[in-house]
Structures are given as C-alpha cells and as structure tokens.
Protein backbone atom coordinates (compact mmCIF):
# COMPACT_ATOMS: atom_id res chain seq x y z
CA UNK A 1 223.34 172.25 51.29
CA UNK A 2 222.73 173.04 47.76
CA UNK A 3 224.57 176.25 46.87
CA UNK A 4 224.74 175.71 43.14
CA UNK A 5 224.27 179.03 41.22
CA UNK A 6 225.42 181.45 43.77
CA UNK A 7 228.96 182.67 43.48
CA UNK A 8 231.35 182.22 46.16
CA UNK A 9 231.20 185.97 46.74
CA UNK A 10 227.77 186.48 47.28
CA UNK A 11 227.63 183.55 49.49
CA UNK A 12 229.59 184.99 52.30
CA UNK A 13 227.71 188.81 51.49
CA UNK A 14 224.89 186.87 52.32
CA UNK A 15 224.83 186.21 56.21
CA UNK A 16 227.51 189.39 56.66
CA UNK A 17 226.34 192.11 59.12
CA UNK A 18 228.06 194.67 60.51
CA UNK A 19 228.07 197.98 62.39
CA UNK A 20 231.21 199.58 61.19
CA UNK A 21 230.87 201.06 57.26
CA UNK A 22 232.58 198.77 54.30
CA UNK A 23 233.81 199.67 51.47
CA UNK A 24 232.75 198.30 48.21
CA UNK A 25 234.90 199.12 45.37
CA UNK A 26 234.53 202.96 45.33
CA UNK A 27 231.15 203.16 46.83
CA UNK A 28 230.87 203.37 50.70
CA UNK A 29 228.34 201.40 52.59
CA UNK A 30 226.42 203.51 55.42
CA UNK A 31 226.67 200.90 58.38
CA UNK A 32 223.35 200.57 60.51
CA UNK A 33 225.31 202.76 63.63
CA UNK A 34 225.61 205.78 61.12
CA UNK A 35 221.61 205.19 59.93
CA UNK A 36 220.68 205.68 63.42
CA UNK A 37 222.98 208.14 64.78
CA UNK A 38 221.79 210.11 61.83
CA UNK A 39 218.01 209.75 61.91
CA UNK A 40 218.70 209.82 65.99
CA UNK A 41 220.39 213.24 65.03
CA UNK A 42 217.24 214.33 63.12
CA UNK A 43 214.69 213.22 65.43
CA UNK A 44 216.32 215.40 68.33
CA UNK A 45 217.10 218.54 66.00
CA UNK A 46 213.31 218.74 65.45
CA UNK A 47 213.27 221.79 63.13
CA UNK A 48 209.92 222.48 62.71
CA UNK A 49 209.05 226.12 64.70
CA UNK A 50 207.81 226.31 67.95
CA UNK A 51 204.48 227.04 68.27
CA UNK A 52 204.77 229.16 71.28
CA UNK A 53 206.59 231.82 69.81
CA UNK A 54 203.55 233.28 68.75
CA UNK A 55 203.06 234.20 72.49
CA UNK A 56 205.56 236.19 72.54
CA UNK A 57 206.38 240.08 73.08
CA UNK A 58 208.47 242.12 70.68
CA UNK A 59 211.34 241.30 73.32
CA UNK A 60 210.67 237.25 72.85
CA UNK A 61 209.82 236.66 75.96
CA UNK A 62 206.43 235.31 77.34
CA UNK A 63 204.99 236.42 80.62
CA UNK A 64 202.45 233.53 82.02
CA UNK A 65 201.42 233.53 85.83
CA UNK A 66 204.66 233.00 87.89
CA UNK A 67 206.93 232.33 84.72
CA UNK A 68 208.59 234.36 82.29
CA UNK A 69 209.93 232.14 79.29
CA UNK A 70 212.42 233.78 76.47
CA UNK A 71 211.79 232.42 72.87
CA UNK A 72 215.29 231.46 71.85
CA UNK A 73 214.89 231.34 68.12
CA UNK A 74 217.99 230.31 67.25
CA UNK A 75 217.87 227.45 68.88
CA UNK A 76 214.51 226.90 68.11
CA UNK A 77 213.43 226.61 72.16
CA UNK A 78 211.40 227.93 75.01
CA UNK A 79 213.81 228.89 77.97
CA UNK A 80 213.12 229.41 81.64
CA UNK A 81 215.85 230.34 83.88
CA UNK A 82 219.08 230.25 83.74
CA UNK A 83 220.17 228.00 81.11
CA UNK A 84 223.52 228.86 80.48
CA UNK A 85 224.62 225.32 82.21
CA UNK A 86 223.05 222.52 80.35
CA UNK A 87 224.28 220.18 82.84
CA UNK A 88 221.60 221.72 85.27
CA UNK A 89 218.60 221.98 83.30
CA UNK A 90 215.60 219.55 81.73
CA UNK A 91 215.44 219.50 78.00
CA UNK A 92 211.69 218.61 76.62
CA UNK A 93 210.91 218.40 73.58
CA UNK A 94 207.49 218.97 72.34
CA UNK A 95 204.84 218.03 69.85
CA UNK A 96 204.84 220.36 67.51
CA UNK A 97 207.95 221.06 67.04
CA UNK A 98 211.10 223.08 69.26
CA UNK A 99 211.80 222.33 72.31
CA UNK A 100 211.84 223.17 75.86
CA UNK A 101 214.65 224.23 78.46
CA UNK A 102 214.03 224.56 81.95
CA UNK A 103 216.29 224.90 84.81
CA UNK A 104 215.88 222.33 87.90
CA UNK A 105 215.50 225.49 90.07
CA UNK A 106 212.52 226.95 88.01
CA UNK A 107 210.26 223.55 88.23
CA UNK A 108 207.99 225.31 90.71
CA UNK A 109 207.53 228.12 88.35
CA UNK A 110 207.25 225.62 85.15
CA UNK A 111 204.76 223.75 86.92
CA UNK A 112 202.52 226.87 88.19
CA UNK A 113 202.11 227.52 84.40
CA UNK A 114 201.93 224.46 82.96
CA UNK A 115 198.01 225.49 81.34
CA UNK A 116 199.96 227.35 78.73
CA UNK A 117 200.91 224.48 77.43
CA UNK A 118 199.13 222.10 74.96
CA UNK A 119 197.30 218.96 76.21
CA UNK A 120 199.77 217.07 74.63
CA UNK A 121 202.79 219.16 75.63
CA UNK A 122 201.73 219.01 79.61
CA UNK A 123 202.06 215.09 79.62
CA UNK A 124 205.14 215.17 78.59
CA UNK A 125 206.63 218.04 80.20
CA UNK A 126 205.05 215.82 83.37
CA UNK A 127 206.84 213.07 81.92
CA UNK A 128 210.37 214.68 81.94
CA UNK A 129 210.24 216.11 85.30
CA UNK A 130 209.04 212.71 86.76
CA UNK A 131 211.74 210.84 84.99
CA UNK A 132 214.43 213.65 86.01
CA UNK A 133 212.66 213.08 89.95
CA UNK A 134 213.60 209.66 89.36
CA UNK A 135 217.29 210.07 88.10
CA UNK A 136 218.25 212.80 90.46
CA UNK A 137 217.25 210.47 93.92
CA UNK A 138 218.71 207.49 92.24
CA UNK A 139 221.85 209.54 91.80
CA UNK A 140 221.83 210.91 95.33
CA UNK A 141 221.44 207.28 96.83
CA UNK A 142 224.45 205.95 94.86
CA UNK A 143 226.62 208.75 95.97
CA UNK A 144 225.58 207.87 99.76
CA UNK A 145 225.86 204.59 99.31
CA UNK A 146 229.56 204.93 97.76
CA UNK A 147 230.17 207.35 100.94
CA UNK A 148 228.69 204.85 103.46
CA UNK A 149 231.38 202.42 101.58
CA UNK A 150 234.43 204.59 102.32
CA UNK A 151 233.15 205.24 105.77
CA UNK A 152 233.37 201.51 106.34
CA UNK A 153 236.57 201.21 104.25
CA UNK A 154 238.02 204.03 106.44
CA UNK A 155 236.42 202.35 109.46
CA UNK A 156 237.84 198.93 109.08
CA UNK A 157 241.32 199.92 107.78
CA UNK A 158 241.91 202.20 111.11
CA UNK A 159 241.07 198.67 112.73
CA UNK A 160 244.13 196.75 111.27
C-alpha cells in the first residue's frame, strides 16, 4: 500500500472512531455519544410555545367536552389529570411545539376530546396511546409468564 506523504500520525487518525471524547492537545473532541445525547436533548426539550395555550382561561386551564386540561407554562405542556407521577402518565409531544401529559386513567377523557386537537396532533396523540396499549399488555404478559414460572418452580421443587 502506498502511504508515502502521509505522516505516521495521521495515518492511524485516519481509520480511528470512537464514542468516548479525546483529547487533542488542549482542545477536546465532542465524541458522536455527546452529539446525540445533546441534539437528542434538544429535540425532546422542544421549546417552541404551545399553541394551545391560547385556549386557555385566566386560570390556565382549558375546559373541552369531558376534559379539563391545565396549561403548565413552565414546563411548556398541556396536563390532564393527575400528573404528579410521571411513571403513570403518557408524554406526547406535538407539532408545534410543547408537549402533552396525560394520565393512563384520563385516556377516556383525552380521547372524548381529541377534536381540539390539530389534524396533525390527533395522529399522534393516537399514536402514543396505541404504542403505550402495546407496552402495557406486553408488560402484563411477561409478569404472568414470570409468575406461571415460579408456580412451576414452586410446583416441582415441593416434588423433590
């Protein structure tokens, strides 16, 4: 292979890739992990305004058929429910900007006034709960199946 021309350091800089950050002289490299986690970072904190806080009262909240939402503008998201524990709630982000927090126990009431949303916004607020549908029964058959195993672990041991 003809190398002649290229320095023995830039040889080896050549075909180097790697996801942890180097250090070049003074001057710090941003490794691809921290490009993504950042832009990942940016794409999720989505701080354009929501555009349904327009809709709302002088209290921030927005009264539509079965559902009352509160404009959390801090956060820069529609709320409905209780959404004091993330763990039990759908986040959605939507099109034009914010985002949307729902609690698995208001679906129905999300769903009843899903026309207040935009076109846009309704397929993927469709999307989510689908997808969350999804997770939640694939969840509940796992924990069955581990308790079917222990059942039969418990089962054959007594046995022995």
């Amino acid at each position: 292979m003809i190398t002649e021309g290229i320095n023995e350091s830039s040889k080896h800089q050549i075909y180097t890739h790697s996801l942890r950050p180097e250090s070049i002289g003074d001057t710090k490299r941003s490794s691809f992990l921290e490009i993504f986690n950042s832009t990942a970072k940016e794409y999720v904190q989505d701080n354009r305004p929501c555009e349904y806080f327009d809709l709302a009262d002088s209290t921030g909240h927005i009264g539509y058929k079965s559902a009352i939402y509160y404009c959390n503008k801090e956060s820069n998201r529609l709320e409905l429910g209780n959404v004091s524990d993330e763990s039990k709630c759908i986040r959605i982000k939507l099109s034009k900007g914010g985002s949307l927090l729902v609690n698995r126990e208001n679906i129905d009431q999300l769903l009843m006034s899903i026309s207040m949303f935009s076109a846009k916004d309704q397929g993927l607020i469709m999307q989510a709960v689908m997808k969350d549908k999804i997770a939640t029964e694939a969840k509940k058959r796992e924990e069955t199946r581990d308790d079917t195993k222990d059942l039969i672990d418990m089962v054959s041991s007594d046995d022995k």
